[in-house]
Protein backbone atom coordinates (compact mmCIF):
# COMPACT_ATOMS: atom_id res chain seq x y z
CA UNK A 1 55.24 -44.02 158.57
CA UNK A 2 55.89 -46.51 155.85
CA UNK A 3 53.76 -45.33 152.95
CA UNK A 4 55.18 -46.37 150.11
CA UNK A 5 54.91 -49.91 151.84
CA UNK A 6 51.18 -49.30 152.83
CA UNK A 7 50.73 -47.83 149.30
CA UNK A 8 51.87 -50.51 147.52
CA UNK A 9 49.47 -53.19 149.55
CA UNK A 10 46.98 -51.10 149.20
CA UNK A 11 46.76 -50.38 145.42
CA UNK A 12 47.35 -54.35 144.45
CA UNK A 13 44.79 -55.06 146.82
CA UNK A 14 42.46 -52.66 144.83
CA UNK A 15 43.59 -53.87 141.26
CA UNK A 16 42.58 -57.29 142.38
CA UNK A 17 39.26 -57.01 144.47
CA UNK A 18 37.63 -53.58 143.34
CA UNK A 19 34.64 -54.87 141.18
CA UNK A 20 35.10 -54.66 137.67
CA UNK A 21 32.11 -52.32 136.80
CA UNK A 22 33.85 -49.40 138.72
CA UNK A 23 34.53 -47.42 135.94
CA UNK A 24 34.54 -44.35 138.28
CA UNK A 25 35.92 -45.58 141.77
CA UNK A 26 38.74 -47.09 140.35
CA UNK A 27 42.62 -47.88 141.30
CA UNK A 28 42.88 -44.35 138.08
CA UNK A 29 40.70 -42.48 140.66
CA UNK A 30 42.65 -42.98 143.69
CA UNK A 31 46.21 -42.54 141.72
CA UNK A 32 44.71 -39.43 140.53
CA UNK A 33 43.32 -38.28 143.68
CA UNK A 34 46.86 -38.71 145.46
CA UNK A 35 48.48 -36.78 142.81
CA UNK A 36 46.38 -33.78 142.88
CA UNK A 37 46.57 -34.02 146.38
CA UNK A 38 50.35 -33.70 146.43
CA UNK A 39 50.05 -30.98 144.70
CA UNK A 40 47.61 -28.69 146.27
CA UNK A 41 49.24 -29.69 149.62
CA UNK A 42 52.70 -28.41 148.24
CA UNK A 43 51.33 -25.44 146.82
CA UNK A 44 49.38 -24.68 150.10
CA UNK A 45 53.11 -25.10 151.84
CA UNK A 46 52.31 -28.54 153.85
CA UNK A 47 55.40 -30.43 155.17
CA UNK A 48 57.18 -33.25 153.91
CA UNK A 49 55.53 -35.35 156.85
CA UNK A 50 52.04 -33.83 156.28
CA UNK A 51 51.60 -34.50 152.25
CA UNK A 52 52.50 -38.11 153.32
CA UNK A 53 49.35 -38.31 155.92
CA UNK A 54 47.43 -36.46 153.51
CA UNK A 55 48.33 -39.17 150.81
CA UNK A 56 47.79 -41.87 152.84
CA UNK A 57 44.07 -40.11 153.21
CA UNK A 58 43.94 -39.84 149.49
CA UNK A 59 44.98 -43.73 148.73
CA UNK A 60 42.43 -45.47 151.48
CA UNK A 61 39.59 -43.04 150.81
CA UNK A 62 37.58 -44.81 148.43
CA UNK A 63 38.36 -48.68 149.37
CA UNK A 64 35.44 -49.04 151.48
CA UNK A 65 34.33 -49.79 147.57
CA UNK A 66 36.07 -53.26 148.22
CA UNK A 67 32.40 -53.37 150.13
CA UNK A 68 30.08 -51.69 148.25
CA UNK A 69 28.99 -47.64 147.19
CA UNK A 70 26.81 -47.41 150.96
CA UNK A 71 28.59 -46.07 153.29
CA UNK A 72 32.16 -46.56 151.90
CA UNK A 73 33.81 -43.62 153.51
CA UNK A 74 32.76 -45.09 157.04
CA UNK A 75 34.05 -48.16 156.02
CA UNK A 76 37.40 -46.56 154.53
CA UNK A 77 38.02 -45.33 157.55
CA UNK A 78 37.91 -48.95 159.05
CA UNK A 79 40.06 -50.27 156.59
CA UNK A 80 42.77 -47.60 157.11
CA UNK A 81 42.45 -48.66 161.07
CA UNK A 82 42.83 -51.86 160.46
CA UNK A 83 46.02 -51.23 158.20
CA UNK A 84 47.75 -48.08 159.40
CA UNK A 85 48.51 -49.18 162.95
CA UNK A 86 51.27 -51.99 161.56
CA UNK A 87 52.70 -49.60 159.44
CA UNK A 88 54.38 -47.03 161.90
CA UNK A 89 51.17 -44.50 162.05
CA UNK A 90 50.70 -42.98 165.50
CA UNK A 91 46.56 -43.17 166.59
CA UNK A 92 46.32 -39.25 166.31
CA UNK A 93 47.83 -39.54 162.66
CA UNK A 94 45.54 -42.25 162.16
CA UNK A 95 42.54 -40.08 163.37
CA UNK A 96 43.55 -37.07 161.50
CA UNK A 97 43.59 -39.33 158.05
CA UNK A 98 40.36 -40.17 159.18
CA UNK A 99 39.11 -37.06 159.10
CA UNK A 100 40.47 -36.38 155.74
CA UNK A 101 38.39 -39.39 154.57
CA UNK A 102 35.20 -38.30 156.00
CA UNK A 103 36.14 -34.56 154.59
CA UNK A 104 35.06 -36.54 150.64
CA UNK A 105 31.62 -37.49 151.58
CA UNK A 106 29.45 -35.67 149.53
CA UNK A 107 28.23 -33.19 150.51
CA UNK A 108 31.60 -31.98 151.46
CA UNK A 109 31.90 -30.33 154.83
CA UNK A 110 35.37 -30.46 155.89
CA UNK A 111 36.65 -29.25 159.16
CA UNK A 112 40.27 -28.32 158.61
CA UNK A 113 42.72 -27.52 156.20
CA UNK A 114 44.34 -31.17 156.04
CA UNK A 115 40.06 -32.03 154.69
CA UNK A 116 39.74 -28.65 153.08
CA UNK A 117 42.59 -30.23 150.63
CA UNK A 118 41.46 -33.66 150.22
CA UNK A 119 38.10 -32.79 149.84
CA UNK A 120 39.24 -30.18 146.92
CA UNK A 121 41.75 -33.41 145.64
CA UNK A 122 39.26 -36.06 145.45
CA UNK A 123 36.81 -33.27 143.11
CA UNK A 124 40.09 -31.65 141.38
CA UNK A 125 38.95 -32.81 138.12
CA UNK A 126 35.35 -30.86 138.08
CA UNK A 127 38.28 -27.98 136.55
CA UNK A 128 40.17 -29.79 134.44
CA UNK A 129 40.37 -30.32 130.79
CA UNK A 130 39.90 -33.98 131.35
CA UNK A 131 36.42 -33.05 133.26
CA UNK A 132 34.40 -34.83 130.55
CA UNK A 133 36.29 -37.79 130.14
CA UNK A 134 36.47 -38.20 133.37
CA UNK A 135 32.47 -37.59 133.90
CA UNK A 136 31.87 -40.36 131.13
CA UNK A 137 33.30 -43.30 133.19
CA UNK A 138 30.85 -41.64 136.51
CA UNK A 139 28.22 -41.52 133.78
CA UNK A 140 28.85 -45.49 133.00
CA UNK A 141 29.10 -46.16 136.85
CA UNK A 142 25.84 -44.97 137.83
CA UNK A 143 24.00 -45.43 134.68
CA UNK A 144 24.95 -49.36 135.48
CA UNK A 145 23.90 -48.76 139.32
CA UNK A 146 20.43 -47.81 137.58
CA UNK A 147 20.74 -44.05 139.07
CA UNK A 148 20.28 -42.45 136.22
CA UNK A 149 18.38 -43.81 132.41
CA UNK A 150 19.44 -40.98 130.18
CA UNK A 151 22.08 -38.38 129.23
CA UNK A 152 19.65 -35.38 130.01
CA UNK A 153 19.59 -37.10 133.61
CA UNK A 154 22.79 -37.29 133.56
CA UNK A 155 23.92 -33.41 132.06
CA UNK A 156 21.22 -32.46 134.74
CA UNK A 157 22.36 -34.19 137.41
CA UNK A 158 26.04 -33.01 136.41
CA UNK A 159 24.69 -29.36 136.66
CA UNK A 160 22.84 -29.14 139.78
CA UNK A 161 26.29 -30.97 141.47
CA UNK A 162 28.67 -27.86 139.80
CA UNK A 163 26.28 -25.70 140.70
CA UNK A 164 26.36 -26.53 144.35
CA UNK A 165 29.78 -27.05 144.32
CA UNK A 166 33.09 -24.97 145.66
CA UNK A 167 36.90 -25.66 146.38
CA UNK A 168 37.79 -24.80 149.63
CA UNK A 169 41.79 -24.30 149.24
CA UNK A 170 43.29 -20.82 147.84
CA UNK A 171 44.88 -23.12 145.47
CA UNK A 172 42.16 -24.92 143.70
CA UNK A 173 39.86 -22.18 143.63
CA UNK A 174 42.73 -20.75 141.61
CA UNK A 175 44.10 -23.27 139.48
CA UNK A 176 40.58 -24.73 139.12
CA UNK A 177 37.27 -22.62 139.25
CA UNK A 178 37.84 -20.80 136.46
CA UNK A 179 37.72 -24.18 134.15
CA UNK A 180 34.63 -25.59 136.40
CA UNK A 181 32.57 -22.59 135.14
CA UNK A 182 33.69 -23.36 131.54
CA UNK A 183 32.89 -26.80 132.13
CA UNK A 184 29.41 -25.75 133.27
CA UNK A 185 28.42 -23.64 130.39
CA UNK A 186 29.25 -27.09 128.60
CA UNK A 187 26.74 -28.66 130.45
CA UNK A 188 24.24 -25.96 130.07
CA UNK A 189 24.70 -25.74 126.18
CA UNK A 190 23.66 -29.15 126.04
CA UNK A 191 19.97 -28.70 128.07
């Protein structure tokens, strides 16, 4: 599996084509959605050769963006099809990145552990100290996408999605639940 070759295509063809109003869904998002998923994969003891299908999951999950917000994690996987074959991935690993991809569709429902970690990656920063930041360029994204018309919406909408959220892995509910629920109180102090 050539990665760091299928990475690097990837990410320039991002920087280049993503629309320019993704303030969210951007080439940040995906960098930061591979890192945190490196890390809860380590820490929930995948291999070497797993972390790199579970990257590859992490860098093509939100380029069905190159296409528009409907539907983009059907059209993810369709883009890591086309792409993966000519770059020494097997159809089963191809399948099981699939998956993983499917695994961030909100809401999340993932099916194995592989998802269960994505899915936790690609929401990692809901408990982080960077949550708000973070939130303010989602904020931007769909305030532009006419979704929501005011910061009540939008601390509303913000608590309704906490509220219904959870991690999945032993690891993020760990390193990260703890700072969701602060996060949320945030929220709350502001309605």
């Amino acid at each position: 599996m050539n990665y760091q070759e299928v990475k690097n295509i990837i990410l320039s063809e991002l920087q280049n084509k993503l629309p320019k109003h993704l303030s969210y869904h951007s080439v940040s998002h995906i960098e930061d959605v591979i890192q945190a998923s490196r890390e809860i994969g380590k820490a929930e003891g995948l291999s070497e050769e797993d972390l790199v299908l579970l990257e590859t999951a992490a860098l093509f999950h939100d380029t069905g963006f190159l296409y528009g917000s409907k539907d983009h994690e059907e059209k993810s996987c369709e883009i890591a099809q086309d792409y993966l074959p000519n770059h020494g991935y097997s159809q089963e690993k191809i399948d099981l990145i699939k998956g993983m991809i499917m695994a961030t569709k909100i809401p999340q429902s993932p099916n194995n552990h592989f998802e269960e970690i994505l899915a936790d990656a690609d929401l990692d920063y809901l408990g982080r100290d960077d949550f708000f930041t973070i939130g303010d360029k989602l904020y931007e994204e769909l305030a532009m996408f006419g979704m929501i018309s005011s910061e009540r919406d939008w601390n509303l909408l913000q608590e309704r999605f906490l509220e219904n959220h959870h991690y999945f892995t032993k690891t993020a509910i760990e390193n990260r639940a703890a700072k969701k629920a602060e996060n949320l109180a945030i929220i709350k102090s502001k309605l």
